[in-house]
N, C-alpha and C. Protein backbone atom coordinates (compact mmCIF):
# COMPACT_ATOMS: atom_id res chain seq x y z
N UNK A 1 -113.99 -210.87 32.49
CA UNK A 1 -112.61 -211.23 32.73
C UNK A 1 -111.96 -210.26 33.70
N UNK A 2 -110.86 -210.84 34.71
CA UNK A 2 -110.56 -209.64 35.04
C UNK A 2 -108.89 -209.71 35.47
N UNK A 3 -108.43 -208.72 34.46
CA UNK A 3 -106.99 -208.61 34.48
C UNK A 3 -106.45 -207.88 35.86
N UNK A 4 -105.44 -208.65 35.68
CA UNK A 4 -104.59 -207.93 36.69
C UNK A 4 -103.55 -206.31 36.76
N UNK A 5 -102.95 -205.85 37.36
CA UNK A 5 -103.08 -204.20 37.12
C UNK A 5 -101.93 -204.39 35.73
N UNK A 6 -100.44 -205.20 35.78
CA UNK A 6 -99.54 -205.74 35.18
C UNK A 6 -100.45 -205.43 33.89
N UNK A 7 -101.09 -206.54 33.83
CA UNK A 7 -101.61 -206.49 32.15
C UNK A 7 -102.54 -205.52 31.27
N UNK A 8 -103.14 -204.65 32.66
CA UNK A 8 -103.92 -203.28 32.21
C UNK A 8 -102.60 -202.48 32.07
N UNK A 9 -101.24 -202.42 32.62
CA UNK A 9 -100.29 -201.57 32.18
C UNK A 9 -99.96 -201.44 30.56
N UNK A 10 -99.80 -203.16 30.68
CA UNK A 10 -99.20 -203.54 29.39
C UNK A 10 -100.04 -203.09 28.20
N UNK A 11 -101.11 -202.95 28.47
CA UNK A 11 -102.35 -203.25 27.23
C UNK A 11 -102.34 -201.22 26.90
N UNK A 12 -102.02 -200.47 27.88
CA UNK A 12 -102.18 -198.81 27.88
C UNK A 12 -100.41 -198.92 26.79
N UNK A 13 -99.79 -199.26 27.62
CA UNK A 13 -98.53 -198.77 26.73
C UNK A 13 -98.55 -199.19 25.38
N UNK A 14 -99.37 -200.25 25.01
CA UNK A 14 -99.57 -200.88 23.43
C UNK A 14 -100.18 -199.84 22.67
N UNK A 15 -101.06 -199.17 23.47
CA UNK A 15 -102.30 -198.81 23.14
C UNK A 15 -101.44 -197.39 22.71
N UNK A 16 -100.59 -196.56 23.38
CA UNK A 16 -99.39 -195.38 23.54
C UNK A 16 -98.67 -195.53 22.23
N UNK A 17 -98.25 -197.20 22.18
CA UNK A 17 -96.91 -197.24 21.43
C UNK A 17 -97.67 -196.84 19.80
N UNK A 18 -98.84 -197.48 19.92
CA UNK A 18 -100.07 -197.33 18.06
C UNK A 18 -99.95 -196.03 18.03
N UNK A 19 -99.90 -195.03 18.70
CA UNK A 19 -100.08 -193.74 18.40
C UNK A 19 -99.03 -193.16 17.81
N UNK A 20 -97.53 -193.54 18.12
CA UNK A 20 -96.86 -192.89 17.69
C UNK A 20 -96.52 -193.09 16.45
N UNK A 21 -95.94 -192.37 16.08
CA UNK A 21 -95.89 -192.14 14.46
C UNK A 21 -94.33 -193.04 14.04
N UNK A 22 -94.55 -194.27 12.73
CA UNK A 22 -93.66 -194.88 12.49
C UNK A 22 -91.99 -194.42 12.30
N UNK A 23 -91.96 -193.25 11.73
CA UNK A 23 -90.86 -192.50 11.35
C UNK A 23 -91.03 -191.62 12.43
N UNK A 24 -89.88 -190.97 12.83
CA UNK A 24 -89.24 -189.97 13.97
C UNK A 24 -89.11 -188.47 13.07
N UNK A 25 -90.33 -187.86 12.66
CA UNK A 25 -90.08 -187.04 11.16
C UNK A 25 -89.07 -186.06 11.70
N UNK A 26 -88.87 -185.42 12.86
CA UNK A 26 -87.51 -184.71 13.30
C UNK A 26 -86.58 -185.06 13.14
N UNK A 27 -86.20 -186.51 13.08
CA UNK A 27 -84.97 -186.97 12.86
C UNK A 27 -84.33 -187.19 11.21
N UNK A 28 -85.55 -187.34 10.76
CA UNK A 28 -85.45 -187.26 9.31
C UNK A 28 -84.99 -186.01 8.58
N UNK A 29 -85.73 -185.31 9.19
CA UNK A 29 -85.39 -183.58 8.97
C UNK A 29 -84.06 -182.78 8.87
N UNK A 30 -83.52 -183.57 10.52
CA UNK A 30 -82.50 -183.01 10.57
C UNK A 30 -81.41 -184.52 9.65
N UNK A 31 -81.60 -185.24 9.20
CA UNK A 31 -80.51 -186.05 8.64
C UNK A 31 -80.55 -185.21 7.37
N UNK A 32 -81.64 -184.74 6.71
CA UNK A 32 -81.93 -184.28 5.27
C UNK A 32 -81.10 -182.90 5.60
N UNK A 33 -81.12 -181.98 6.32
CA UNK A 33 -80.84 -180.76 6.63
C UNK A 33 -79.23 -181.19 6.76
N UNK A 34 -78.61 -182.19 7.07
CA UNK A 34 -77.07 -182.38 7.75
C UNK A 34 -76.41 -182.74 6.18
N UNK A 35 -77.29 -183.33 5.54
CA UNK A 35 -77.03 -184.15 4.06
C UNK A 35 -77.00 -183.39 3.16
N UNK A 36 -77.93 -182.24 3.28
CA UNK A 36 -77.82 -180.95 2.33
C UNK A 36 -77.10 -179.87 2.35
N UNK A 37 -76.52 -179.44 3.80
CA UNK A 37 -75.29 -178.78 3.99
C UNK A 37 -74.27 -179.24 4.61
N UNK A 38 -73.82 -180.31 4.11
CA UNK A 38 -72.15 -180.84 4.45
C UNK A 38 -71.86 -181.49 5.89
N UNK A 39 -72.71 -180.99 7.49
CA UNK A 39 -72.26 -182.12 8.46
C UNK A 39 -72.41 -183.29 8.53
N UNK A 40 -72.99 -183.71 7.89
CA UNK A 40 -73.33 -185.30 7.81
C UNK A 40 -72.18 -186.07 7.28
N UNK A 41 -71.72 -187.01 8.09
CA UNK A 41 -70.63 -187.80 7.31
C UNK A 41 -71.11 -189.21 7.52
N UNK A 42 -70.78 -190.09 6.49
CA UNK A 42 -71.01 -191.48 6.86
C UNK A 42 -69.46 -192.08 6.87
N UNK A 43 -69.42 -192.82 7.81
CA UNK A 43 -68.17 -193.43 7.51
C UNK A 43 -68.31 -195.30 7.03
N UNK A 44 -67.76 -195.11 6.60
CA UNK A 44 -67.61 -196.63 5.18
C UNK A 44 -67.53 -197.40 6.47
N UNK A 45 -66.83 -197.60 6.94
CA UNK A 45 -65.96 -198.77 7.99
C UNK A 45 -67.20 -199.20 8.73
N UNK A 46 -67.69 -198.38 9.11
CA UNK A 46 -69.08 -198.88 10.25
C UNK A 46 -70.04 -199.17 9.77
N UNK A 47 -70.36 -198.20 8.50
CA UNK A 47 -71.99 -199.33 7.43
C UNK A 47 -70.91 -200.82 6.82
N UNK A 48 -70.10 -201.08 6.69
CA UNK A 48 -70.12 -202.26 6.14
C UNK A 48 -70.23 -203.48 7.49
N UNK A 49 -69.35 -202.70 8.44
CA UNK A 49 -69.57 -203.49 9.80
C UNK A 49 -70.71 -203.78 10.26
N UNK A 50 -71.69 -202.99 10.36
CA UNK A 50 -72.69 -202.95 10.35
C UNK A 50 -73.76 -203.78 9.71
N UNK A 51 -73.63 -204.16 8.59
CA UNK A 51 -74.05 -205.00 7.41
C UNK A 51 -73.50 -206.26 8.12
N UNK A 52 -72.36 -206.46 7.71
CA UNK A 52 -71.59 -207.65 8.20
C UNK A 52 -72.45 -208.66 9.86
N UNK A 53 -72.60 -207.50 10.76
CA UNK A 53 -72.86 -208.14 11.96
C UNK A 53 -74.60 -208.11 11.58
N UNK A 54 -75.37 -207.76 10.76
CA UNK A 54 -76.71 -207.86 10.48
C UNK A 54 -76.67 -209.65 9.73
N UNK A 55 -75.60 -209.40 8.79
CA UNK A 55 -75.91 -210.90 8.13
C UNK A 55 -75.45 -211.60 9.08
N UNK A 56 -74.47 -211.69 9.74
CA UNK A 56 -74.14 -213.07 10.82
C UNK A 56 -75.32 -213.19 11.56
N UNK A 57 -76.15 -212.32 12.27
CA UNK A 57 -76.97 -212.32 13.01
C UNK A 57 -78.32 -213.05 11.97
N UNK A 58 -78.49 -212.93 10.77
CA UNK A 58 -79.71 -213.69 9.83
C UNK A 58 -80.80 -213.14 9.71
């Protein structure tokens, strides 16, 4: 078979994207680290908005 360069791109970045790791564990880290000493704020108004435009969307 013989692909074109397009689809040998496509097939490397697939191949890139399997490697990376599902969770962002730095980001986790620092949410746990923000959650355990007080900068972390959630604000109500935007998780429910948030929710809200998830269910309209289905």
């Amino acid at each position: 078979m013989i692909f074109s360069p397009r689809m040998r791109e496509i097939a490397a970045l697939r191949e890139q994207l399997s490697a990376l790791p599902e969770v962002r564990t730095e980001m986790v880290a620092l949410a746990k680290q923000q959650m355990q000493y007080g900068p972390y704020r959630i604000d109500p108004g935007e998780v429910a908005q948030k929710l809200v435009d998830s269910l309209k969307r289905g």
